[in-house]
PDB file of N, CA and C in Angstrom:
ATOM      1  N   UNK A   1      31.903 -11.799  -4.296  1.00  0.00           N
ATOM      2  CA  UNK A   1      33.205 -12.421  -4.398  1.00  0.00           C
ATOM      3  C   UNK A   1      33.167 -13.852  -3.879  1.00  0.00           C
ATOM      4  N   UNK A   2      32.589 -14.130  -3.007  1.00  0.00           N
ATOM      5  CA  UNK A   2      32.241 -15.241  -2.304  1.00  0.00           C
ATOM      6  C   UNK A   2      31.284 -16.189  -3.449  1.00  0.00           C
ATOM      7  N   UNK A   3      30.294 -15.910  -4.220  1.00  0.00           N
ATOM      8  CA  UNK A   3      29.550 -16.658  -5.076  1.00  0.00           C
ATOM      9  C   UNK A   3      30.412 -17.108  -6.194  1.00  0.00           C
ATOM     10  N   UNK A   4      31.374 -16.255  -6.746  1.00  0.00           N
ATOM     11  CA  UNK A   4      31.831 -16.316  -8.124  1.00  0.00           C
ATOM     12  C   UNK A   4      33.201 -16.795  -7.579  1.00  0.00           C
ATOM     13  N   UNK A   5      33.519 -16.712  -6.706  1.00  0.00           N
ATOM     14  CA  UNK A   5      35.291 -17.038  -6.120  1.00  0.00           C
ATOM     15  C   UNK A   5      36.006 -16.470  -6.685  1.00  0.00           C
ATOM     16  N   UNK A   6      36.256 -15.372  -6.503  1.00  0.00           N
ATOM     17  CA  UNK A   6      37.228 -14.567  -7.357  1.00  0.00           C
ATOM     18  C   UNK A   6      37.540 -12.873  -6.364  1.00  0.00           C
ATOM     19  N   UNK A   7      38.326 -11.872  -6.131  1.00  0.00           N
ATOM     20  CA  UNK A   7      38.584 -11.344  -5.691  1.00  0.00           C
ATOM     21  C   UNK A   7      39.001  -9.982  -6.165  1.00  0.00           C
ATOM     22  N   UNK A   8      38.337  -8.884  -5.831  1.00  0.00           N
ATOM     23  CA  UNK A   8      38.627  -7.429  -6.637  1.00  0.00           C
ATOM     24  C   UNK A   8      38.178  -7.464  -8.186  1.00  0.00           C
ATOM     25  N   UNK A   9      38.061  -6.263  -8.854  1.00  0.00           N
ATOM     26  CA  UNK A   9      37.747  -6.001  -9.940  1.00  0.00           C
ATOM     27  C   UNK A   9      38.442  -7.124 -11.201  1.00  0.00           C
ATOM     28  N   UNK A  10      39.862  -6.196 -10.766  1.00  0.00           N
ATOM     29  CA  UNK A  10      41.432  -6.813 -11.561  1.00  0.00           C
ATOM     30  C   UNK A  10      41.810  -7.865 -10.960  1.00  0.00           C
ATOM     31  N   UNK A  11      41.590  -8.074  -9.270  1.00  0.00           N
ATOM     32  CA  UNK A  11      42.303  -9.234  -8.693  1.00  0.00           C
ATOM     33  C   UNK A  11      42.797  -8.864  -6.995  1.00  0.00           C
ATOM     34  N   UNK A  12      43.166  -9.668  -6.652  1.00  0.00           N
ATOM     35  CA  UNK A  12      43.852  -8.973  -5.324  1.00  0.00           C
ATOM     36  C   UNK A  12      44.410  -7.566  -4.869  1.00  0.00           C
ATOM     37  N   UNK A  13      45.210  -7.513  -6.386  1.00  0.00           N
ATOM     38  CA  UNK A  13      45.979  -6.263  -6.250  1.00  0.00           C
ATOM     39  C   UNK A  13      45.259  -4.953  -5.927  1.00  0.00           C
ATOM     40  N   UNK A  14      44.187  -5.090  -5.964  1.00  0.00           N
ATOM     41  CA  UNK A  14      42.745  -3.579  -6.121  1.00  0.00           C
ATOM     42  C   UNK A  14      42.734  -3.402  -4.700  1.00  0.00           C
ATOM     43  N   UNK A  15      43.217  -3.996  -3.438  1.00  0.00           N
ATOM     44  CA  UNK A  15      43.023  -3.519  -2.212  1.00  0.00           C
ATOM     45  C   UNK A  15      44.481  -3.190  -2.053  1.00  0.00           C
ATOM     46  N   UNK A  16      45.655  -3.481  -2.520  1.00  0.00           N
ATOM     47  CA  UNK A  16      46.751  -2.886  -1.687  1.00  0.00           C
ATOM     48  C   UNK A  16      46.168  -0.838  -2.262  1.00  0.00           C
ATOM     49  N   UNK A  17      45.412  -0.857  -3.617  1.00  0.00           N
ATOM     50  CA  UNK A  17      45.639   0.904  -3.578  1.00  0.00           C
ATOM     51  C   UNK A  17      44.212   1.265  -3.350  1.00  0.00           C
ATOM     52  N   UNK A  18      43.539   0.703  -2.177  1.00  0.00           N
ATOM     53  CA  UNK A  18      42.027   0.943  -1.809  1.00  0.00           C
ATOM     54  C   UNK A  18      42.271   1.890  -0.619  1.00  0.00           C
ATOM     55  N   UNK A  19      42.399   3.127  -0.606  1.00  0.00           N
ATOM     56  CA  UNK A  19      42.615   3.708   0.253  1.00  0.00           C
ATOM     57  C   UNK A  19      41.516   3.336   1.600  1.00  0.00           C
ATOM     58  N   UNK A  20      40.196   3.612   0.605  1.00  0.00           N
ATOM     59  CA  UNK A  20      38.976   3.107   2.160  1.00  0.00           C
ATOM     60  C   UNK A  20      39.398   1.790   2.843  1.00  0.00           C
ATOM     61  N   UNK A  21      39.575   0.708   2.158  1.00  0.00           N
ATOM     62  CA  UNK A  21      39.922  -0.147   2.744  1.00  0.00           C
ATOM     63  C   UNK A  21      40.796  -0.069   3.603  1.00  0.00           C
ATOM     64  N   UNK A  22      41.853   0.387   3.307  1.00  0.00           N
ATOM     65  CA  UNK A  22      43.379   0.406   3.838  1.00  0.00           C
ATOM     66  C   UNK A  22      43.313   1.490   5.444  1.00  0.00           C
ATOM     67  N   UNK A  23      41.963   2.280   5.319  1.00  0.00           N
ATOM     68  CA  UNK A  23      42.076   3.319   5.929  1.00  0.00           C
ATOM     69  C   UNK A  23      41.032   2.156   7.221  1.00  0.00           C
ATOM     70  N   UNK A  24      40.153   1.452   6.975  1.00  0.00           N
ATOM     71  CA  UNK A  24      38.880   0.647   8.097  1.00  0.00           C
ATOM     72  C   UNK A  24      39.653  -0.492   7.867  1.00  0.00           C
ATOM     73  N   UNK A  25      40.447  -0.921   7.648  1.00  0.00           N
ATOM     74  CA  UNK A  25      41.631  -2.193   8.386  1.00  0.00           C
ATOM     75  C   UNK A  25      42.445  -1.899   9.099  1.00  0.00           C
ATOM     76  N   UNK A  26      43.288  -0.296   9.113  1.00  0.00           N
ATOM     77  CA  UNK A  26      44.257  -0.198   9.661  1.00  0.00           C
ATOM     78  C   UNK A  26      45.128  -1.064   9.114  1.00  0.00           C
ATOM     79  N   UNK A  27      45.799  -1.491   7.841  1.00  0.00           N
ATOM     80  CA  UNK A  27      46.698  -1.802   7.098  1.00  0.00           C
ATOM     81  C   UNK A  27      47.018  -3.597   7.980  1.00  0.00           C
ATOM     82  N   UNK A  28      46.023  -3.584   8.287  1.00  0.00           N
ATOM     83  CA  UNK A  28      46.811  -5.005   9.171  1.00  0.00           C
ATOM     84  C   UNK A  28      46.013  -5.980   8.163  1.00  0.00           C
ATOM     85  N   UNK A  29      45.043  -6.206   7.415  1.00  0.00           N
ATOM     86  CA  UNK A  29      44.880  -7.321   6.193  1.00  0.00           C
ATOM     87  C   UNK A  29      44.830  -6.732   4.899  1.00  0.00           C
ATOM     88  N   UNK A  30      45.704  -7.539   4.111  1.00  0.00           N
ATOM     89  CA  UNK A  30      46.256  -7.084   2.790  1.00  0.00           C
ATOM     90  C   UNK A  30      44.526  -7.544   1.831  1.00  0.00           C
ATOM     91  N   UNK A  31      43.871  -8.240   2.070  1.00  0.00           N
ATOM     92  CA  UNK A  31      42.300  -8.321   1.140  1.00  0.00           C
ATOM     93  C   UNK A  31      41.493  -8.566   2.312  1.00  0.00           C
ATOM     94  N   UNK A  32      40.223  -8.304   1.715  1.00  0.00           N
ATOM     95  CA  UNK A  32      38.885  -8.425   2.623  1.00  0.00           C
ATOM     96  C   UNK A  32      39.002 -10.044   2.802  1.00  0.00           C
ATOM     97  N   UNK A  33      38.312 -10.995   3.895  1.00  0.00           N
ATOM     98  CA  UNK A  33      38.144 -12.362   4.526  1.00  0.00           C
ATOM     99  C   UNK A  33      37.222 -12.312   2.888  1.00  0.00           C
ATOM    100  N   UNK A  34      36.301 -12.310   2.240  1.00  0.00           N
ATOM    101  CA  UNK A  34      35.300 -12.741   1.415  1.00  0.00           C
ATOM    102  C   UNK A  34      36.434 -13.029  -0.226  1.00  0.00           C
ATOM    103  N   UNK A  35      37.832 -12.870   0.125  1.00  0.00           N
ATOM    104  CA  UNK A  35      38.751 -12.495  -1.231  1.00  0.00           C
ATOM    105  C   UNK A  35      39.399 -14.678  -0.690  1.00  0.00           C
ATOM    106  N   UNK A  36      39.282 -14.298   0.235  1.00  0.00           N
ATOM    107  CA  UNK A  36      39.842 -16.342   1.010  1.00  0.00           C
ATOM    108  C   UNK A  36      39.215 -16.902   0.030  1.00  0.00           C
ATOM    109  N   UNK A  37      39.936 -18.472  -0.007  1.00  0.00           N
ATOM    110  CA  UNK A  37      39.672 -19.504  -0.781  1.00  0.00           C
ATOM    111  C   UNK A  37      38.439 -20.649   0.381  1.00  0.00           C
ATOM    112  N   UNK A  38      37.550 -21.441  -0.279  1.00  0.00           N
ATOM    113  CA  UNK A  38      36.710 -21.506   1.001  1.00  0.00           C
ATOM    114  C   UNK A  38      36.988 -23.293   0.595  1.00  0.00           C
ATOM    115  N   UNK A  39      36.579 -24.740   1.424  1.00  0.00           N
ATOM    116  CA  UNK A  39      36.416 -25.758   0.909  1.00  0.00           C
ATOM    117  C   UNK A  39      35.655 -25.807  -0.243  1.00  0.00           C
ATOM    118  N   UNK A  40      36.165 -26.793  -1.309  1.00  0.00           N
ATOM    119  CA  UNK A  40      35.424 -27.183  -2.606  1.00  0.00           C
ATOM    120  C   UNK A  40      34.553 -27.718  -2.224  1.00  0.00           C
ATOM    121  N   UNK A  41      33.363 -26.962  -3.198  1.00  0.00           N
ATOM    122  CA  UNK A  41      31.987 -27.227  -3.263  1.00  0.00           C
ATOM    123  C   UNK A  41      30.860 -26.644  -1.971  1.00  0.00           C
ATOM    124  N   UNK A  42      31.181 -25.632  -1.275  1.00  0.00           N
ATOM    125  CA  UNK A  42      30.686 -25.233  -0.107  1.00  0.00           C
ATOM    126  C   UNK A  42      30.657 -23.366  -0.427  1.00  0.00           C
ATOM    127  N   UNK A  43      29.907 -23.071  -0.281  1.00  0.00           N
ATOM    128  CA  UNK A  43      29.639 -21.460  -0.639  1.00  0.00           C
ATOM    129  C   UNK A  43      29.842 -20.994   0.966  1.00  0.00           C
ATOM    130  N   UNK A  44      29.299 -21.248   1.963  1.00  0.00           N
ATOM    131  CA  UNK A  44      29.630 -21.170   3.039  1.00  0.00           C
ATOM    132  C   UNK A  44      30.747 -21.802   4.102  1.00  0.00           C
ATOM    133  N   UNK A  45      30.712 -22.212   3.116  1.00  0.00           N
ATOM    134  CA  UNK A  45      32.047 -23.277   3.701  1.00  0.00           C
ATOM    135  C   UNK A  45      33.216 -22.451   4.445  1.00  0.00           C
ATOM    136  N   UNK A  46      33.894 -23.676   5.176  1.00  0.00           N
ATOM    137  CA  UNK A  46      35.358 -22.762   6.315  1.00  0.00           C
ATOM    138  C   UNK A  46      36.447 -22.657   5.518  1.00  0.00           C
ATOM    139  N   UNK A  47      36.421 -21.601   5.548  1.00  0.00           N
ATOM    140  CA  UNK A  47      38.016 -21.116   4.910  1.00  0.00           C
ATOM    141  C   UNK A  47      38.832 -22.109   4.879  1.00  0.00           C
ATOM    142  N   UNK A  48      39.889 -21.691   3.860  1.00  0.00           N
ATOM    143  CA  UNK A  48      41.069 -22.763   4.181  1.00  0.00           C
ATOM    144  C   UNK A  48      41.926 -22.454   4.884  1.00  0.00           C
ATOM    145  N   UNK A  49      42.398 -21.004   4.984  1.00  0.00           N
ATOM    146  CA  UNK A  49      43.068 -20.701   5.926  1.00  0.00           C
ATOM    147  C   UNK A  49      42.959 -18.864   6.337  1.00  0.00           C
ATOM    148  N   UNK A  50      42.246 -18.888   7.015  1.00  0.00           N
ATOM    149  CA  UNK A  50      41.943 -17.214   7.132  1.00  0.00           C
ATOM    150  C   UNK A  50      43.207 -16.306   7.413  1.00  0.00           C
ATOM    151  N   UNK A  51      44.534 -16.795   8.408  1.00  0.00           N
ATOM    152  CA  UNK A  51      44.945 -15.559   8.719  1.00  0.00           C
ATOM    153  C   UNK A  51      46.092 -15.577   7.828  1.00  0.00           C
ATOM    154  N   UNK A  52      46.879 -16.811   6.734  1.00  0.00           N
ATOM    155  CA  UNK A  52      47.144 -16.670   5.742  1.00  0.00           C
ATOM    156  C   UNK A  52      46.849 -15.926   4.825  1.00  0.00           C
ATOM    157  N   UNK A  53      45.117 -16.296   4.555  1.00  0.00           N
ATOM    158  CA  UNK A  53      44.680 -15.587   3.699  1.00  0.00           C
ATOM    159  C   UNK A  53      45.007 -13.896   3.831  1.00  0.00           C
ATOM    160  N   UNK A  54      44.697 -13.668   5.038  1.00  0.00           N
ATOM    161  CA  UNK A  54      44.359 -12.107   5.066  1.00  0.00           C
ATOM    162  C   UNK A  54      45.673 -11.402   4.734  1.00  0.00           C
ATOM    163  N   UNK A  55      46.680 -12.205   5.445  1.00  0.00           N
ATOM    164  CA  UNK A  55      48.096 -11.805   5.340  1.00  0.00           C
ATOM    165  C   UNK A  55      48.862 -11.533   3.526  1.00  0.00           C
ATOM    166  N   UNK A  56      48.157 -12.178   2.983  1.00  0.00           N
ATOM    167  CA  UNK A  56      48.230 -12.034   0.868  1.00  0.00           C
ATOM    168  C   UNK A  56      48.545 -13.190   0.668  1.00  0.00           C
ATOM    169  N   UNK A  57      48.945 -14.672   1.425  1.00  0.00           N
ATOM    170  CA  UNK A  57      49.311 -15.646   0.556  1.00  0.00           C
ATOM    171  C   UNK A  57      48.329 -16.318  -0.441  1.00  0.00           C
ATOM    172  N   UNK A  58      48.892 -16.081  -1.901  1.00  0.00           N
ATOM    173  CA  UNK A  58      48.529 -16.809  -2.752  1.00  0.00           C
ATOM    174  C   UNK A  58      48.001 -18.199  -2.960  1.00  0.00           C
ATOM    175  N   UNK A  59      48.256 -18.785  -2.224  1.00  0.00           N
ATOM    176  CA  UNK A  59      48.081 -20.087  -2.128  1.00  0.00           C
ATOM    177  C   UNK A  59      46.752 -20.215  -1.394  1.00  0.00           C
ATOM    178  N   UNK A  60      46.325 -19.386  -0.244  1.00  0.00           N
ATOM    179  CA  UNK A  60      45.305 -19.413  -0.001  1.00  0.00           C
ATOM    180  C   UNK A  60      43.834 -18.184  -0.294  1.00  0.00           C
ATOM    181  N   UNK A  61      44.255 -17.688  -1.945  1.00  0.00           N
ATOM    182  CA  UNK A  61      43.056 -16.281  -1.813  1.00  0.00           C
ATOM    183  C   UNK A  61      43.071 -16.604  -3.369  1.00  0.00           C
ATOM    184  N   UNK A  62      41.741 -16.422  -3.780  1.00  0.00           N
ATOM    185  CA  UNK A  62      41.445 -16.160  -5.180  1.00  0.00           C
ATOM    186  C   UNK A  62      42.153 -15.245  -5.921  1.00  0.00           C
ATOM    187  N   UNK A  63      42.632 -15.472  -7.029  1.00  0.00           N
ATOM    188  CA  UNK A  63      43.701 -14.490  -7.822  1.00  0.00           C
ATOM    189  C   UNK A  63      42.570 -13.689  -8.412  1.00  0.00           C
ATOM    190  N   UNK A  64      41.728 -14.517  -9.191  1.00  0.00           N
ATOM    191  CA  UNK A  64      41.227 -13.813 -10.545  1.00  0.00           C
ATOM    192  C   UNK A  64      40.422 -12.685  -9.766  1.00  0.00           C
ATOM    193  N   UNK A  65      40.561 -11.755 -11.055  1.00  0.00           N
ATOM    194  CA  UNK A  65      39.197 -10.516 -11.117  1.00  0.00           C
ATOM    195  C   UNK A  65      37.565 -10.839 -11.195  1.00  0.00           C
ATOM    196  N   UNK A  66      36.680 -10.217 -10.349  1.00  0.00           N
ATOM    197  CA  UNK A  66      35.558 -10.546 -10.967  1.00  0.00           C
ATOM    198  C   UNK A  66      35.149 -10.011 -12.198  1.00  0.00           C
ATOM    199  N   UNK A  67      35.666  -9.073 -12.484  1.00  0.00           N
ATOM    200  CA  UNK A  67      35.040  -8.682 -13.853  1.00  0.00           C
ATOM    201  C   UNK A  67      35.475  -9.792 -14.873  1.00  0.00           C
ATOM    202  N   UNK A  68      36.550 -10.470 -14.556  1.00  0.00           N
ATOM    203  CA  UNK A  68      36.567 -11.829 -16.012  1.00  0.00           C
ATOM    204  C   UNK A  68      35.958 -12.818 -15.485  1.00  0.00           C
ATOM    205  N   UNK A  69      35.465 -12.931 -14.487  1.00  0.00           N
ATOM    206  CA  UNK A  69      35.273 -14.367 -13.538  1.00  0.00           C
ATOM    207  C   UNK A  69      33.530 -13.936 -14.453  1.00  0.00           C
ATOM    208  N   UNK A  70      33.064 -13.127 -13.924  1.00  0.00           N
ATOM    209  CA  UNK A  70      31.518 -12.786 -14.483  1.00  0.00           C
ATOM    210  C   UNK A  70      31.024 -12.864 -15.782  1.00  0.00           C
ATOM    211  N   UNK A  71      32.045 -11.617 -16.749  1.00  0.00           N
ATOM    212  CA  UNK A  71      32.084 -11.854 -18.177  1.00  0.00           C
ATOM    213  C   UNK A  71      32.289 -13.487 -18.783  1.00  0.00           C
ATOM    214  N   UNK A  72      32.801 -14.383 -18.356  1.00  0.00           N
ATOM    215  CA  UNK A  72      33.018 -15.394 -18.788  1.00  0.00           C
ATOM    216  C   UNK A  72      32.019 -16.483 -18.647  1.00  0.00           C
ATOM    217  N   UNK A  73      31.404 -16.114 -17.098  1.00  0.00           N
ATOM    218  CA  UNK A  73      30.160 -16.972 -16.622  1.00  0.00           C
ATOM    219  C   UNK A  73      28.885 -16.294 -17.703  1.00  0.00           C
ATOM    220  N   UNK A  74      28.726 -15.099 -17.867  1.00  0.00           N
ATOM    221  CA  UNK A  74      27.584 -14.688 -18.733  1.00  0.00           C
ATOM    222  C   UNK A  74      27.975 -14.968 -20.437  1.00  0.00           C
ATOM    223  N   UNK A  75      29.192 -14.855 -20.658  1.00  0.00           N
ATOM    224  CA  UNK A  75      29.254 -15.186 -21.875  1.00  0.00           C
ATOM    225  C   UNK A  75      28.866 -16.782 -22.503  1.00  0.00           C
ATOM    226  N   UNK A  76      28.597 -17.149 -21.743  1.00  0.00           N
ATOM    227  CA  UNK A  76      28.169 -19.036 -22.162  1.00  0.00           C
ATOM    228  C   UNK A  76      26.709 -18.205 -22.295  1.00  0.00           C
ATOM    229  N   UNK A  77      25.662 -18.224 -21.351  1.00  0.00           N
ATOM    230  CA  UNK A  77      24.887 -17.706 -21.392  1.00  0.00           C
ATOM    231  C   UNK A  77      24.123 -16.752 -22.764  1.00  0.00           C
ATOM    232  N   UNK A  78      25.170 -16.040 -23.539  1.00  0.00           N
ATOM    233  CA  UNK A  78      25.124 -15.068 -24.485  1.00  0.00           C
ATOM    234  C   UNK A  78      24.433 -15.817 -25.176  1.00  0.00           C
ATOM    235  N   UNK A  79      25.322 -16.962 -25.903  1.00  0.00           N
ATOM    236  CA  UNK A  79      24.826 -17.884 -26.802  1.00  0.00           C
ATOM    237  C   UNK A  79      23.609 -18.392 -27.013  1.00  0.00           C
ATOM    238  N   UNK A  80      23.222 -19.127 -25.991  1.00  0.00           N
ATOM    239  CA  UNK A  80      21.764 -19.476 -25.555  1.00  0.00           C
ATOM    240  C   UNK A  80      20.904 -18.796 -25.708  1.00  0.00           C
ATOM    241  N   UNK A  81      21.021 -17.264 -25.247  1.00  0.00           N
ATOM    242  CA  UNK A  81      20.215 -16.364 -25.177  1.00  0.00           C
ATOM    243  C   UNK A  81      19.530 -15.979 -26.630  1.00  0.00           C
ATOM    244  N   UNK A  82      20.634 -16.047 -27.307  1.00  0.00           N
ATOM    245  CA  UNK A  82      20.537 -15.614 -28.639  1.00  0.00           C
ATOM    246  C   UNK A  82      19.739 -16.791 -29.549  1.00  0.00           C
ATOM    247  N   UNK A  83      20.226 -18.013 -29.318  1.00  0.00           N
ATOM    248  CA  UNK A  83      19.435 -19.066 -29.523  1.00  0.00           C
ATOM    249  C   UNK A  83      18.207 -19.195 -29.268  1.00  0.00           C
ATOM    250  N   UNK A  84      17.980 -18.942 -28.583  1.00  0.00           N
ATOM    251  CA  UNK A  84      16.625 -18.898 -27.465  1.00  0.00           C
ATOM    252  C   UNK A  84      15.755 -17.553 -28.832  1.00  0.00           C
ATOM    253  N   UNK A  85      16.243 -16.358 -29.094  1.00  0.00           N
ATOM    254  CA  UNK A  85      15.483 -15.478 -29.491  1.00  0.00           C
ATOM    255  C   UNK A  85      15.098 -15.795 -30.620  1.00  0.00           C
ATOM    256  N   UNK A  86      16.650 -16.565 -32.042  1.00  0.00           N
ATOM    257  CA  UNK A  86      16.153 -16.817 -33.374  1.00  0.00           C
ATOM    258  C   UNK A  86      15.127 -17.990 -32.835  1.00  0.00           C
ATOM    259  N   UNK A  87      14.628 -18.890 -32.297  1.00  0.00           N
ATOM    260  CA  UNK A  87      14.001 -19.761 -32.287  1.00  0.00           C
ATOM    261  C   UNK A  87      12.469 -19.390 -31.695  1.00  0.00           C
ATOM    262  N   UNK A  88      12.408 -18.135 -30.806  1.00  0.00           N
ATOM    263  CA  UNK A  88      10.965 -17.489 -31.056  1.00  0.00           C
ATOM    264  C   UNK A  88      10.612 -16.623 -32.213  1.00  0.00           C
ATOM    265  N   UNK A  89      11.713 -16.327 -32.716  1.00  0.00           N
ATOM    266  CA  UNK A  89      11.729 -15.169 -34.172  1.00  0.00           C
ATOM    267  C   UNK A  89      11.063 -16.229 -35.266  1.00  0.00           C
ATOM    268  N   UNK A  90      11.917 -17.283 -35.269  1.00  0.00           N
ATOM    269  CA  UNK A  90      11.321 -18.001 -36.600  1.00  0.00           C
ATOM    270  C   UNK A  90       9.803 -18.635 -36.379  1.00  0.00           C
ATOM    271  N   UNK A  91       9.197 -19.472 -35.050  1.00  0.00           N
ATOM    272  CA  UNK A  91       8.358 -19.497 -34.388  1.00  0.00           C
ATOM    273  C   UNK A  91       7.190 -18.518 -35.137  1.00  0.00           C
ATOM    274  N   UNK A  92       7.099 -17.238 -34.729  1.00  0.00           N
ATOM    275  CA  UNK A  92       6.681 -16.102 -34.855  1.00  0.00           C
ATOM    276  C   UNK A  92       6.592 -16.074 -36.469  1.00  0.00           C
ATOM    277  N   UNK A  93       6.975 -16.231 -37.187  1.00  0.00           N
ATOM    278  CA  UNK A  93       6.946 -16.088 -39.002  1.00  0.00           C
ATOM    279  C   UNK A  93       6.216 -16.698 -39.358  1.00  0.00           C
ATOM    280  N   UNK A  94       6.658 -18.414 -38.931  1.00  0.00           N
ATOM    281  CA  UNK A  94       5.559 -19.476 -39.400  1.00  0.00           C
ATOM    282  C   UNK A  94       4.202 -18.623 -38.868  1.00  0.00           C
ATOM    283  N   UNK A  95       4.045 -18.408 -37.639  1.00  0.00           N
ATOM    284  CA  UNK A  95       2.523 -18.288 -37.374  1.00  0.00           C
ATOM    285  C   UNK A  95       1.843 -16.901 -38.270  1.00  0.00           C
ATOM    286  N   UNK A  96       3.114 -16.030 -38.589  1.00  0.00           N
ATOM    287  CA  UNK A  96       2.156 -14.857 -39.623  1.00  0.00           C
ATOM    288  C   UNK A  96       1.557 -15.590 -40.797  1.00  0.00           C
ATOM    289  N   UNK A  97       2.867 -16.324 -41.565  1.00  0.00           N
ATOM    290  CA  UNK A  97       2.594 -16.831 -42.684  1.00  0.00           C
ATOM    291  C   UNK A  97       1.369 -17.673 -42.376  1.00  0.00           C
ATOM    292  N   UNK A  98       1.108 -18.850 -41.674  1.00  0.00           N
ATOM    293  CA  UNK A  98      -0.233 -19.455 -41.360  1.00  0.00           C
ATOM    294  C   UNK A  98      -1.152 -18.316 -41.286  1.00  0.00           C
ATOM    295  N   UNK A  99      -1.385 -17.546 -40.654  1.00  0.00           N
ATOM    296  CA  UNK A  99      -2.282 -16.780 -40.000  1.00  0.00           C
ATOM    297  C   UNK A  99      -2.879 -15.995 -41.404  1.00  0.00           C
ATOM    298  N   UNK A 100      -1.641 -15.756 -42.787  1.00  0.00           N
ATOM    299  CA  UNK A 100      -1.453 -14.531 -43.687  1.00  0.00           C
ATOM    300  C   UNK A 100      -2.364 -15.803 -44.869  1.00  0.00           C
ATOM    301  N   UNK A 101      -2.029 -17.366 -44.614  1.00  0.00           N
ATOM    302  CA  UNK A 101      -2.732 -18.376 -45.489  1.00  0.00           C
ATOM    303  C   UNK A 101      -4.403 -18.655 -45.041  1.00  0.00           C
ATOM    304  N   UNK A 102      -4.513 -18.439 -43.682  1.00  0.00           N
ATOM    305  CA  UNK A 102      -5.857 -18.674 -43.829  1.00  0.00           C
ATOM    306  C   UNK A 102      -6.835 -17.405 -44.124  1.00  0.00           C
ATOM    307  N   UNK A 103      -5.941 -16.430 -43.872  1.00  0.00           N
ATOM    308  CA  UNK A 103      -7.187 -15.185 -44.182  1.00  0.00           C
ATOM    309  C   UNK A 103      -7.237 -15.307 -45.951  1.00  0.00           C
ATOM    310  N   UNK A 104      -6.294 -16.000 -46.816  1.00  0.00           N
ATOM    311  CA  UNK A 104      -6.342 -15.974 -47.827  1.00  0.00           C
ATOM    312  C   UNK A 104      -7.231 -16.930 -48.392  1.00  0.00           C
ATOM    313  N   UNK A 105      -7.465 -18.266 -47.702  1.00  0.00           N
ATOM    314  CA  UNK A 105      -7.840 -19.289 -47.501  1.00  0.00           C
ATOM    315  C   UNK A 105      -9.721 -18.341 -47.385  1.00  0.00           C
ATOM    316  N   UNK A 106     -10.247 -17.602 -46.254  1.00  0.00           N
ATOM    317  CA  UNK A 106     -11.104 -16.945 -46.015  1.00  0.00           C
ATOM    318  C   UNK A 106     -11.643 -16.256 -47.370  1.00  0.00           C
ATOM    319  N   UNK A 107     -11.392 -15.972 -48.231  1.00  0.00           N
ATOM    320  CA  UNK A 107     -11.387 -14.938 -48.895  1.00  0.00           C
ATOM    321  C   UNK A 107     -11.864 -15.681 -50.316  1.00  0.00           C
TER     322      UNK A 107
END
């Protein structure tokens, strides 16, 4: 949550019905400290405001879900990937076809 900045599955809302959670806080912070907003550009960086944060204000805690925060970071990725494969695929043809001309070439 801390790498991707983003908080719960769906979003914040996934700890008010986290029973474990709710049960090893003792109901006194509404998200985990790692759900806080931290200074821009600092992965370790100091919170902006921790006991805000913990308390649910919006203003200081990542809204989004990681599951869209992730899907969205890998989906750029998709593309490339795929790029990346037709361009060893075609790669790979030329060298049969060469390979299929000189044994013919041999012969």
């Amino acid at each position: 949550m801390i790498t991707f900045g983003c908080c719960g599955v769906n979003g914040p809302e996934d700890f008010r019905f986290a029973s474990v959670f709710r049960l090893l806080t003792l109901d006194s912070d509404e998200v985990p400290e790692a759900c806080c907003r931290r200074e821009p550009q600092t992965r370790d960086g100091v919170l902006l405001s921790r006991e805000e944060c913990l308390l649910g204000r919006d203003l200081f805690l990542n809204k989004q879900g990681c599951y869209t925060v992730i899907l969205n970071t890998f989906e750029t990725y998709v593309y490339l990937a795929g790029a990346l494969a037709i361009g060893v695929l075609a790669i790979e043809l030329f060298a049969m076809i060469f390979a299929m001309c000189l044994f013919r070439g041999i012969q």
